[in-house]
PDB file of N, CA and C in Angstrom:
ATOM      1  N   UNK A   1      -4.501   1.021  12.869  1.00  0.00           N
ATOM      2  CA  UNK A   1      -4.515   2.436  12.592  1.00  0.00           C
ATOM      3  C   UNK A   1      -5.736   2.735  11.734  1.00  0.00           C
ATOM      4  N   UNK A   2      -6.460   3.591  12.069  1.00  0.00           N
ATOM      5  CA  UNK A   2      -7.333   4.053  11.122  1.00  0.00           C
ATOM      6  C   UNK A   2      -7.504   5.185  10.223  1.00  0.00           C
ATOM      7  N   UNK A   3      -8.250   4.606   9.169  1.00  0.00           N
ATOM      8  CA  UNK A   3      -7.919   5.839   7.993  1.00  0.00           C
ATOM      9  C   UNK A   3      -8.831   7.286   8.415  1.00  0.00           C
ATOM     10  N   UNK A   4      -8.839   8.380   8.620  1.00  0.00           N
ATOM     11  CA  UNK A   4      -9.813   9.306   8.799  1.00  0.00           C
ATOM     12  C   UNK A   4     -10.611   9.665   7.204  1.00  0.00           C
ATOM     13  N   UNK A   5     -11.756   9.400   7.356  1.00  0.00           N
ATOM     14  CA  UNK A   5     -12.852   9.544   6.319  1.00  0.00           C
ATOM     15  C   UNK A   5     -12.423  10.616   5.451  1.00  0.00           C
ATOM     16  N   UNK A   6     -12.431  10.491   3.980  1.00  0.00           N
ATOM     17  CA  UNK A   6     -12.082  11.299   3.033  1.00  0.00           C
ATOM     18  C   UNK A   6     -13.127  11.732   2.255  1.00  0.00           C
ATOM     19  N   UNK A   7     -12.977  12.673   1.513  1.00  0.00           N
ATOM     20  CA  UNK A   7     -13.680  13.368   0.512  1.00  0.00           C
ATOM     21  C   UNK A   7     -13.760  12.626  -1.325  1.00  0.00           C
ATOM     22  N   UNK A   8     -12.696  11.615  -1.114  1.00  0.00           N
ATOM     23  CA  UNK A   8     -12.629  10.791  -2.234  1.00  0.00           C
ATOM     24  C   UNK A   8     -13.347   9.529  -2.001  1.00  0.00           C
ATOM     25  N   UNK A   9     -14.358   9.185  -1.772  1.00  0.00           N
ATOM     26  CA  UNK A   9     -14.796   8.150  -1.770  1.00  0.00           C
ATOM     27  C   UNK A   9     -16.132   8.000  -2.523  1.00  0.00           C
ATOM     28  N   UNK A  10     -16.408   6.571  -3.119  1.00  0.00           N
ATOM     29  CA  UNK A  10     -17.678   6.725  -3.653  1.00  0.00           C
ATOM     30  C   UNK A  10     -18.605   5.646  -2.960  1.00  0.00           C
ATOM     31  N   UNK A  11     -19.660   5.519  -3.833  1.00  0.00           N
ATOM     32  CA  UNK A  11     -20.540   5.199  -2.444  1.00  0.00           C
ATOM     33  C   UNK A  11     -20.054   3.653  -1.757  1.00  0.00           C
ATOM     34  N   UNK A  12     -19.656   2.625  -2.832  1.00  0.00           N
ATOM     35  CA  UNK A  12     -18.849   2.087  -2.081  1.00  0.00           C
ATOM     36  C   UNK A  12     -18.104   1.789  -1.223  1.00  0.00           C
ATOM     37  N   UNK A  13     -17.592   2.835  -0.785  1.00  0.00           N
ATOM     38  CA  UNK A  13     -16.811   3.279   0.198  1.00  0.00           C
ATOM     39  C   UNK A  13     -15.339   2.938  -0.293  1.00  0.00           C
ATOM     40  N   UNK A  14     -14.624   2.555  -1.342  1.00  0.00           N
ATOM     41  CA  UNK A  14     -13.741   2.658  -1.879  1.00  0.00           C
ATOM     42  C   UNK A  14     -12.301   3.241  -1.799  1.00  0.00           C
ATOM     43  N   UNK A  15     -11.226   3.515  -1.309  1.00  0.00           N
ATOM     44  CA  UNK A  15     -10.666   4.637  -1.240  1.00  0.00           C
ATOM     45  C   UNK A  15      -9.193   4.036  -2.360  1.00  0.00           C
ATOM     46  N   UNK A  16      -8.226   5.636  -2.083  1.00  0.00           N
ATOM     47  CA  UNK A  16      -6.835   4.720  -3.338  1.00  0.00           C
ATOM     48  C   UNK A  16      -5.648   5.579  -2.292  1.00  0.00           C
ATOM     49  N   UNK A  17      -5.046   5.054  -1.557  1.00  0.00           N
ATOM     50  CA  UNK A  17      -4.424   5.704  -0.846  1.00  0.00           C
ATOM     51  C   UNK A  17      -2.657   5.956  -1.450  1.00  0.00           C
ATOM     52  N   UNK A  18      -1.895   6.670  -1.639  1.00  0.00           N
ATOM     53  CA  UNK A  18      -0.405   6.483  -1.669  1.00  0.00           C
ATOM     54  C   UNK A  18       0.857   6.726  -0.436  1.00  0.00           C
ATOM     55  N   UNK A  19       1.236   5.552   0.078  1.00  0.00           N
ATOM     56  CA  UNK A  19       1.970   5.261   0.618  1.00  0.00           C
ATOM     57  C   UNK A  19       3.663   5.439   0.470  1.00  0.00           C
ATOM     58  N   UNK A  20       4.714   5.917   1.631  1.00  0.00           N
ATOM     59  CA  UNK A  20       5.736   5.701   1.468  1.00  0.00           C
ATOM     60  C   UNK A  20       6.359   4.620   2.833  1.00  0.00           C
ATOM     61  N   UNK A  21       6.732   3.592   2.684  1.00  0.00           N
ATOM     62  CA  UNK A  21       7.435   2.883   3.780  1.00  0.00           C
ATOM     63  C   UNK A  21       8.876   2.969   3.940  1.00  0.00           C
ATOM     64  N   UNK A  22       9.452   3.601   4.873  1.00  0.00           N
ATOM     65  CA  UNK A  22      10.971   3.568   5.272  1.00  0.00           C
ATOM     66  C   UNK A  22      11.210   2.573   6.035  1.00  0.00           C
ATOM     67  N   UNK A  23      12.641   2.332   6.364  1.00  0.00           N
ATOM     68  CA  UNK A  23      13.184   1.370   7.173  1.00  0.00           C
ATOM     69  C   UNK A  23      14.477   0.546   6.127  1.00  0.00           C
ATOM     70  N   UNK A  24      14.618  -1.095   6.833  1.00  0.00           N
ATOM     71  CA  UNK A  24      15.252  -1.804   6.367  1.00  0.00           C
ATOM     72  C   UNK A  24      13.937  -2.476   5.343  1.00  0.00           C
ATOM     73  N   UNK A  25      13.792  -1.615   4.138  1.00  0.00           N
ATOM     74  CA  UNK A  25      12.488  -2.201   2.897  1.00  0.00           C
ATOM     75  C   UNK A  25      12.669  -2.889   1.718  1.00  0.00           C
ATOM     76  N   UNK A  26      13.934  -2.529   1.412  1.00  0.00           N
ATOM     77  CA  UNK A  26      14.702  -2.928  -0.201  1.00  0.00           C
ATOM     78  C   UNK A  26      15.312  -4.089   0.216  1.00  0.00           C
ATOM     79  N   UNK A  27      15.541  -5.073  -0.910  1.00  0.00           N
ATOM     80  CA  UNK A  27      16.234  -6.357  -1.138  1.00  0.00           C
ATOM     81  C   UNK A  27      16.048  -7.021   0.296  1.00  0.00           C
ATOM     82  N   UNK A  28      14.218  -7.104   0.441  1.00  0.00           N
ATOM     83  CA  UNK A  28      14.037  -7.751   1.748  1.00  0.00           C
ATOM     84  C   UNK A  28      12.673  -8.794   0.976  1.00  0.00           C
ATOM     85  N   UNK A  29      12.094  -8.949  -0.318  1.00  0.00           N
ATOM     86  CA  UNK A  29      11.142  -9.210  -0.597  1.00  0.00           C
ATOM     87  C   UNK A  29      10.136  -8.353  -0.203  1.00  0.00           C
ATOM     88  N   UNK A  30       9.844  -7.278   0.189  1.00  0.00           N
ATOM     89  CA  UNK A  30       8.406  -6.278   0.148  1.00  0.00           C
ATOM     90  C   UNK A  30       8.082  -5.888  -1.173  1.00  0.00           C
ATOM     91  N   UNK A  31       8.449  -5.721  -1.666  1.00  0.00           N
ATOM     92  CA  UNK A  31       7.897  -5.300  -3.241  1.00  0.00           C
ATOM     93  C   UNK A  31       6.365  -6.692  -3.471  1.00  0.00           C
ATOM     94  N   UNK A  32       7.483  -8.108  -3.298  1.00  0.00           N
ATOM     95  CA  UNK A  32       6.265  -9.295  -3.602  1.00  0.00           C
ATOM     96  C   UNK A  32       5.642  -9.312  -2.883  1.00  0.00           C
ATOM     97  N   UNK A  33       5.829  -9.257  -1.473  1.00  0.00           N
ATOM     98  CA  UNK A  33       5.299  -9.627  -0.491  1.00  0.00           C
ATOM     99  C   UNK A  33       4.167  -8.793  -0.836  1.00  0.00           C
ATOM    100  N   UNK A  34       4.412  -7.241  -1.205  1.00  0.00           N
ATOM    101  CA  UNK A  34       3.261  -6.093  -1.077  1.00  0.00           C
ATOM    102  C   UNK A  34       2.189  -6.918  -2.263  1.00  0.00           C
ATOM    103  N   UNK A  35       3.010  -7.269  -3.272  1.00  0.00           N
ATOM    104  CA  UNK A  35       1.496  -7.788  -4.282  1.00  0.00           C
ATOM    105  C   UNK A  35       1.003  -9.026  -3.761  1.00  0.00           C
ATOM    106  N   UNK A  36       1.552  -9.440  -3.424  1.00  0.00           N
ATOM    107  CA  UNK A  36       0.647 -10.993  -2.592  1.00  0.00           C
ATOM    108  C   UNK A  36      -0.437 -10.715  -1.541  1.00  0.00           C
ATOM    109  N   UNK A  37      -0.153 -10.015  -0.768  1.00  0.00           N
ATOM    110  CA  UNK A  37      -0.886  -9.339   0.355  1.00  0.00           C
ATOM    111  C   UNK A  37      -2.194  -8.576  -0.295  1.00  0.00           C
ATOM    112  N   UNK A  38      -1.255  -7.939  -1.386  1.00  0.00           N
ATOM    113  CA  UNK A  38      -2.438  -6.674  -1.512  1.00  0.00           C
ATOM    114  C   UNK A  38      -3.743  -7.844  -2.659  1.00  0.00           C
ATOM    115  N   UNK A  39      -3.174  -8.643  -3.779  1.00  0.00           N
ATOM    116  CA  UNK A  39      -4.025  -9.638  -3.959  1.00  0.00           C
ATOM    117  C   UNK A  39      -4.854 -10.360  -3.296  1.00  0.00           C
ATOM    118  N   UNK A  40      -4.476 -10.974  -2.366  1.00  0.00           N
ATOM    119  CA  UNK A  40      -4.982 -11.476  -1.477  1.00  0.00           C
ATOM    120  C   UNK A  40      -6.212 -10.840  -0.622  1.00  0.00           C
ATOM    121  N   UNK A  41      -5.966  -9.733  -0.628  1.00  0.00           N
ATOM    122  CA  UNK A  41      -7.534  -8.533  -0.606  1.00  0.00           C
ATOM    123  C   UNK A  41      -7.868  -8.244  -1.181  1.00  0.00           C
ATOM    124  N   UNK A  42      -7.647  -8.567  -2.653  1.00  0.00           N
ATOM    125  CA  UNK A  42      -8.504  -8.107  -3.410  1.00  0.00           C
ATOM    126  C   UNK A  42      -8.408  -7.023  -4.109  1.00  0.00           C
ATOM    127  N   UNK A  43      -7.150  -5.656  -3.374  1.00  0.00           N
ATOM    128  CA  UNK A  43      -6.473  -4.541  -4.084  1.00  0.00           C
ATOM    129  C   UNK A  43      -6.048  -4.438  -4.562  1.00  0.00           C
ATOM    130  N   UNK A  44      -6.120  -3.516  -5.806  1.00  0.00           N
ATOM    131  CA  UNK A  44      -5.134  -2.809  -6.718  1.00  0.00           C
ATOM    132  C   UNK A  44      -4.270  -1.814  -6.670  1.00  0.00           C
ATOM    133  N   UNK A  45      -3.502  -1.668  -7.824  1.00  0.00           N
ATOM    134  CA  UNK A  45      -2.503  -0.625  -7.382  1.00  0.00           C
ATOM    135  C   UNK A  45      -1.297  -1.204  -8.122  1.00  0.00           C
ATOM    136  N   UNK A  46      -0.263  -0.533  -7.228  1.00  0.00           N
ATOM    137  CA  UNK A  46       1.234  -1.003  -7.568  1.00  0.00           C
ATOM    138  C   UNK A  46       2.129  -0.683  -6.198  1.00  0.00           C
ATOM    139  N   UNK A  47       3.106  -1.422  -6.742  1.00  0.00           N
ATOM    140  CA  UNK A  47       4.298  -1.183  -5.793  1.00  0.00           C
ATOM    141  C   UNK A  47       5.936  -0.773  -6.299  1.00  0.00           C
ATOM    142  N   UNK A  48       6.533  -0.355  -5.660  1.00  0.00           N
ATOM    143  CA  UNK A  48       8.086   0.074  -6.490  1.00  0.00           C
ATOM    144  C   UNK A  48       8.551   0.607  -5.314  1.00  0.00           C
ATOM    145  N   UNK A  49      10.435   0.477  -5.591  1.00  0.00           N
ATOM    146  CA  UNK A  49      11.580   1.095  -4.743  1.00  0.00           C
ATOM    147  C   UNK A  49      11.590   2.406  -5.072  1.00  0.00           C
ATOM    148  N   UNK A  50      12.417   3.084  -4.015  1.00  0.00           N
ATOM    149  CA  UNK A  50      12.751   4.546  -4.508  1.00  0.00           C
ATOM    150  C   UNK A  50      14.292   4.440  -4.677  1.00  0.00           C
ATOM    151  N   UNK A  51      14.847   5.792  -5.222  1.00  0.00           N
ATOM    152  CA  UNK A  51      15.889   5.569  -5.229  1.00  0.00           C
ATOM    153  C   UNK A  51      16.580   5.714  -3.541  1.00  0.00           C
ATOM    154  N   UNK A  52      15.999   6.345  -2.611  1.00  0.00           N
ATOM    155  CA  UNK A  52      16.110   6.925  -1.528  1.00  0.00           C
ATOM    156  C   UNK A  52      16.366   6.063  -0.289  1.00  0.00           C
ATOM    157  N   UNK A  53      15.857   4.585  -0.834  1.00  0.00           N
ATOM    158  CA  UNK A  53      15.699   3.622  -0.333  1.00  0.00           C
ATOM    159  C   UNK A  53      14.469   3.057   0.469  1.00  0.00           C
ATOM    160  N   UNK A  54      13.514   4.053   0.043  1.00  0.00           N
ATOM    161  CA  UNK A  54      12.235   3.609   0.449  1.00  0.00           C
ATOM    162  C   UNK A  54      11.437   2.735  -0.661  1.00  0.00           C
ATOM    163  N   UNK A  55      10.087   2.271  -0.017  1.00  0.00           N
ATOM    164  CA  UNK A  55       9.243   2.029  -1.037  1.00  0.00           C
ATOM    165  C   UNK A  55       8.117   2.249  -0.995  1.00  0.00           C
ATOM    166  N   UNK A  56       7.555   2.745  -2.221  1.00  0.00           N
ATOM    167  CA  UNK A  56       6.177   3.689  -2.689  1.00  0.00           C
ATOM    168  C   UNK A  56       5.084   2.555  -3.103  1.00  0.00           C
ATOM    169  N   UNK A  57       3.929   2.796  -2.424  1.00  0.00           N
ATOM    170  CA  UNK A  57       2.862   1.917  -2.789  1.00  0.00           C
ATOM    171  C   UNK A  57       1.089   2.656  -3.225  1.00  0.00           C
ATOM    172  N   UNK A  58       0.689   2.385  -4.227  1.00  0.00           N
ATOM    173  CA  UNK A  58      -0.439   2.990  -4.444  1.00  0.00           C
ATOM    174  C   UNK A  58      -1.632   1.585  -4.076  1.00  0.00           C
ATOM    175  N   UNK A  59      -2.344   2.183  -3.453  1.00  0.00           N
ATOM    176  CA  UNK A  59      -3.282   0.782  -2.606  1.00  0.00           C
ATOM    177  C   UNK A  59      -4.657   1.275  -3.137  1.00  0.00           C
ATOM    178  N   UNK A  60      -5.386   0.328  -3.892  1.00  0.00           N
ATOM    179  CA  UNK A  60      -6.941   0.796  -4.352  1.00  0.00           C
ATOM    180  C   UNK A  60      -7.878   0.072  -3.392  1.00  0.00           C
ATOM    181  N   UNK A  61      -9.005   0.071  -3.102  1.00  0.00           N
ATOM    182  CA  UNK A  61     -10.150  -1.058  -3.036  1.00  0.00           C
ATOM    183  C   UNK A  61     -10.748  -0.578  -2.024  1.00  0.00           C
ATOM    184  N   UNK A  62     -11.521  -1.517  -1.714  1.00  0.00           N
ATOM    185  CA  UNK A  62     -12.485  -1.185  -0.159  1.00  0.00           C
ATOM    186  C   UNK A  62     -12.297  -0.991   0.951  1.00  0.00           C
ATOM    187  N   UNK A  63     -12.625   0.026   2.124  1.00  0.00           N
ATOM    188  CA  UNK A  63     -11.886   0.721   3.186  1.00  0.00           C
ATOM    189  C   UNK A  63     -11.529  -0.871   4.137  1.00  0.00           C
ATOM    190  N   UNK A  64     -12.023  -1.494   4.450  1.00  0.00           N
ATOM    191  CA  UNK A  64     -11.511  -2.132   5.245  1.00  0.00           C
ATOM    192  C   UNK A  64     -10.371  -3.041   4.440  1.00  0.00           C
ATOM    193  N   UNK A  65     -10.505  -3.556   3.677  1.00  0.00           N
ATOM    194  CA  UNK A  65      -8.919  -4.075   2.952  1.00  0.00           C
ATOM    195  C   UNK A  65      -7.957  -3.323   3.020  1.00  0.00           C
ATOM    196  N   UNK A  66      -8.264  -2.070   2.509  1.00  0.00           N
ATOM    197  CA  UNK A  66      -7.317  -1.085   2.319  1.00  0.00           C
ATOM    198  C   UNK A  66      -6.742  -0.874   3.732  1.00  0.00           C
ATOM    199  N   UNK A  67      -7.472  -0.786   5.158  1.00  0.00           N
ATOM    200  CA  UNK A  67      -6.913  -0.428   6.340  1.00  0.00           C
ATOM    201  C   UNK A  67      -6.401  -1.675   6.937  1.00  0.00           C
ATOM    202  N   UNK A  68      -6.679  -3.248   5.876  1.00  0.00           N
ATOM    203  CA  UNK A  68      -6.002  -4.341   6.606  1.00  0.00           C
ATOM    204  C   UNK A  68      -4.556  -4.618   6.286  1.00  0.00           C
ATOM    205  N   UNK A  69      -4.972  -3.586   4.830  1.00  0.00           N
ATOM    206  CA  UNK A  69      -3.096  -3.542   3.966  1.00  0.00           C
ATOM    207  C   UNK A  69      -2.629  -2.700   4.521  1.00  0.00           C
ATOM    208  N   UNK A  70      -2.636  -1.401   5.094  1.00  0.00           N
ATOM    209  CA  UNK A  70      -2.024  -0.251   5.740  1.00  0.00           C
ATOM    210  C   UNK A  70      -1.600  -1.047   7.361  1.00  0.00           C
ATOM    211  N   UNK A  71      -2.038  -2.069   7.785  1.00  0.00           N
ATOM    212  CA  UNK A  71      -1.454  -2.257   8.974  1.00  0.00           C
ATOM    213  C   UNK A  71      -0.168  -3.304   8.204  1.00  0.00           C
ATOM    214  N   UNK A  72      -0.525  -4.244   7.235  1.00  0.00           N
ATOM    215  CA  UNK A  72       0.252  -5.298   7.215  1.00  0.00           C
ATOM    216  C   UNK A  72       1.543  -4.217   6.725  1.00  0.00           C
ATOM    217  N   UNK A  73       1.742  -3.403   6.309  1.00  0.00           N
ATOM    218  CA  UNK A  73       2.904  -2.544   5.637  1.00  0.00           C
ATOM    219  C   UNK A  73       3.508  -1.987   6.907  1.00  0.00           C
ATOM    220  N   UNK A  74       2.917  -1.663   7.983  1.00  0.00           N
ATOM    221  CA  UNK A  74       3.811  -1.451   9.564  1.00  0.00           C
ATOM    222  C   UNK A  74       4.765  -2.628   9.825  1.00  0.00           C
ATOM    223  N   UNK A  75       4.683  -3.810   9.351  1.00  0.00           N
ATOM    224  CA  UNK A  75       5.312  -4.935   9.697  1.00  0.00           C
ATOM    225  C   UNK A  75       6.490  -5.601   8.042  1.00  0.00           C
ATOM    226  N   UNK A  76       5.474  -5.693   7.114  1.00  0.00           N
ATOM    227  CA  UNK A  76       5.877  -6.104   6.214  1.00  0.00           C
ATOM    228  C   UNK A  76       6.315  -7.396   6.516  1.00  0.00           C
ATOM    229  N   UNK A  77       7.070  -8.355   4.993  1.00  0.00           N
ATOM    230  CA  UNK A  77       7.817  -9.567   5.140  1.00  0.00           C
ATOM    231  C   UNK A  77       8.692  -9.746   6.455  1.00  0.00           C
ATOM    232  N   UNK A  78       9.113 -10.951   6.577  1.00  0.00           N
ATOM    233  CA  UNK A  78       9.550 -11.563   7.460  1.00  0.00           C
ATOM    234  C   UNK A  78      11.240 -10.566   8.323  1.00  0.00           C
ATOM    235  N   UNK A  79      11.920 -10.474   6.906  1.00  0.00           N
ATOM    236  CA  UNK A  79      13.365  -9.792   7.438  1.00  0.00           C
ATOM    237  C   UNK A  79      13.289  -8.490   7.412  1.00  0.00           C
ATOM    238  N   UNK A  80      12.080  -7.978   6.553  1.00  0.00           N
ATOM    239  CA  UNK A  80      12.316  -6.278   6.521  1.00  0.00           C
ATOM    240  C   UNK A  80      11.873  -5.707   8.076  1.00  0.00           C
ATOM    241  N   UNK A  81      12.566  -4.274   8.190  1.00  0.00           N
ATOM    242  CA  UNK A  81      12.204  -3.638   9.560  1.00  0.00           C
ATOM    243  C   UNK A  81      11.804  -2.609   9.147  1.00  0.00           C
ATOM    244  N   UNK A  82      10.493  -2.556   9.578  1.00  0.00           N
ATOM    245  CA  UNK A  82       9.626  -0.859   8.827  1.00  0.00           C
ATOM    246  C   UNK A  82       9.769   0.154   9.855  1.00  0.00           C
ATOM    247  N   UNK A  83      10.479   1.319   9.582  1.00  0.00           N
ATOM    248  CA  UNK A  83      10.861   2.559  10.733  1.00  0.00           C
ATOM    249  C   UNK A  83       9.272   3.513  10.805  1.00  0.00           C
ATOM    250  N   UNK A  84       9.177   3.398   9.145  1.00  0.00           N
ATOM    251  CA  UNK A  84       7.902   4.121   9.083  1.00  0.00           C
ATOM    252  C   UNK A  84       7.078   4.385   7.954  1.00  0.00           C
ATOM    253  N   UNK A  85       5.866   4.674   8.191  1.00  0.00           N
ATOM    254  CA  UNK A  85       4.636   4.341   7.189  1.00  0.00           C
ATOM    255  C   UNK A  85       4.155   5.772   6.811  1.00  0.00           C
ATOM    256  N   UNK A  86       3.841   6.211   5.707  1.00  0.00           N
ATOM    257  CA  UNK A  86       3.287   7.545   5.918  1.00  0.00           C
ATOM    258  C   UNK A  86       2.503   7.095   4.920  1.00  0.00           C
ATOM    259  N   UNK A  87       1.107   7.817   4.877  1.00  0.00           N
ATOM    260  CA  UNK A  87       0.389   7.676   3.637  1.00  0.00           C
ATOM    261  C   UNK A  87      -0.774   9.069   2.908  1.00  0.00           C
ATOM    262  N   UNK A  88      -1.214   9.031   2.239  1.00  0.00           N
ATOM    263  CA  UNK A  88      -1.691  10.433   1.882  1.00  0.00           C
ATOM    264  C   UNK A  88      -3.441   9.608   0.835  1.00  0.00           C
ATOM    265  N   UNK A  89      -4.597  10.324   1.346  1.00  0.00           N
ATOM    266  CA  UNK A  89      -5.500   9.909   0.629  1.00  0.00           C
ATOM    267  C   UNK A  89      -5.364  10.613  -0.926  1.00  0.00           C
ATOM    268  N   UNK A  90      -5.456   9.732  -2.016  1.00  0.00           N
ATOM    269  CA  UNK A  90      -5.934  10.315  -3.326  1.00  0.00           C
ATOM    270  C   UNK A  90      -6.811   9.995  -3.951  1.00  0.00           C
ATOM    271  N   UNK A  91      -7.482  10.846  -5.127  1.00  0.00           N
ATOM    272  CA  UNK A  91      -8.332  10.355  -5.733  1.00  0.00           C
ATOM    273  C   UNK A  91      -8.226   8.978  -6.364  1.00  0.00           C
ATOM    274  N   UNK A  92      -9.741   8.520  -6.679  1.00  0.00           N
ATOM    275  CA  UNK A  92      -9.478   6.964  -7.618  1.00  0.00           C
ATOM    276  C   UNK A  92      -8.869   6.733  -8.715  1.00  0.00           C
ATOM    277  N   UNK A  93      -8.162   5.757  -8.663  1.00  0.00           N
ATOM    278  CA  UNK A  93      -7.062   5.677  -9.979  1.00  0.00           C
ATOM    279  C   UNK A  93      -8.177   4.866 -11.170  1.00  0.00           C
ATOM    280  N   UNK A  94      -8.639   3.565 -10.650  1.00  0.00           N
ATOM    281  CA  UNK A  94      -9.150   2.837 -11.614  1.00  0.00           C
ATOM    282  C   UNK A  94      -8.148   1.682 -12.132  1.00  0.00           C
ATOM    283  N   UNK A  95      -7.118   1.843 -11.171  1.00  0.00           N
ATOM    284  CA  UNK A  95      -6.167   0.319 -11.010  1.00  0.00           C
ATOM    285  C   UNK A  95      -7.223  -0.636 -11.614  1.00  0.00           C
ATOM    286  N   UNK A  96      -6.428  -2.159 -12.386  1.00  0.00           N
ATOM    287  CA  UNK A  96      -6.949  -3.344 -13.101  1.00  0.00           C
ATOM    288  C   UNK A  96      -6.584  -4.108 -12.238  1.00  0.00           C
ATOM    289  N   UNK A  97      -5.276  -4.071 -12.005  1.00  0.00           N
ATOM    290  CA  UNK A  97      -4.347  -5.472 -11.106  1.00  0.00           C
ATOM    291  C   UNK A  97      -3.391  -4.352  -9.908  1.00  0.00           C
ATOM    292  N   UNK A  98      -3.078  -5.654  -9.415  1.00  0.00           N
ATOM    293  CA  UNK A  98      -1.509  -5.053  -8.626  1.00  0.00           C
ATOM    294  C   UNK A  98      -0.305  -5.258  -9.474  1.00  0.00           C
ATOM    295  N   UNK A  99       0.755  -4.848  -9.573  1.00  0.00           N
ATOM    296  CA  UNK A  99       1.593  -4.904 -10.058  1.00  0.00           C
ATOM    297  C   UNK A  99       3.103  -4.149  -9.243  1.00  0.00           C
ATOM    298  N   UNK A 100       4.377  -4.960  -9.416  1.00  0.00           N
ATOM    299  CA  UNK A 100       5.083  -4.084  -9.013  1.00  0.00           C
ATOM    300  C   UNK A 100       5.505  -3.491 -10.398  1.00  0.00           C
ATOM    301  N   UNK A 101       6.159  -1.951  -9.781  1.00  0.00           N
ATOM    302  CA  UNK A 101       6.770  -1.296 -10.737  1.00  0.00           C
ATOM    303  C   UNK A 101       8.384  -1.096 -10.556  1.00  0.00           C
ATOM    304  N   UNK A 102       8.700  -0.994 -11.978  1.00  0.00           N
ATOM    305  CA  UNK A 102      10.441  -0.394 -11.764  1.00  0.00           C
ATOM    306  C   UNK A 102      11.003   0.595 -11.257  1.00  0.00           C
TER     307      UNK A 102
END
């Protein structure tokens, strides 16, 4: 899937996108899975449940990481079943690490 070019980017090409994933997402390991993955590229951000039963992800870093993490979140860990991905471009946060949140 590709991201359509935003107005938040710097010359880097950088972007910080926020994500919601539905489906079977909670008490499946996606929360870790999301910081391992998103480490593993190199992105920042965070991750956390909703109460709703979704889970919310803020994704920082360089467009192509960022669009290699936006596919791996269509699939996620091994047992979770993702119904659906929505995501919204925002400005740069200035994330340090990944982290999940409470």
């Amino acid at each position: 899937m590709a991201i359509a070019p935003s107005s938040n980017l710097n010359s880097a090409d950088t972007l910080c996108l926020r994500l919601l994933i539905s489906g079977r997402v909670q008490g499946v390991g996606y929360r870790y899975s999301t910081r391992e993955q998103a480490s593993a590229l190199g992105l920042v951000g965070w991750v956390r449940n909703l109460p709703d039963g979704r889970v919310e992800a803020m994704v920082e870093g360089d467009r192509p990481q960022v669009e290699e993490m936006v596919q791996w979140f269509h699939s996620g860990p091994p047992m979770a079943q993702v119904e659906a991905v929505k995501s919204e471009d925002l400005p740069l946060q200035k994330f340090r690490t990944f982290e999940i949140r409470r």
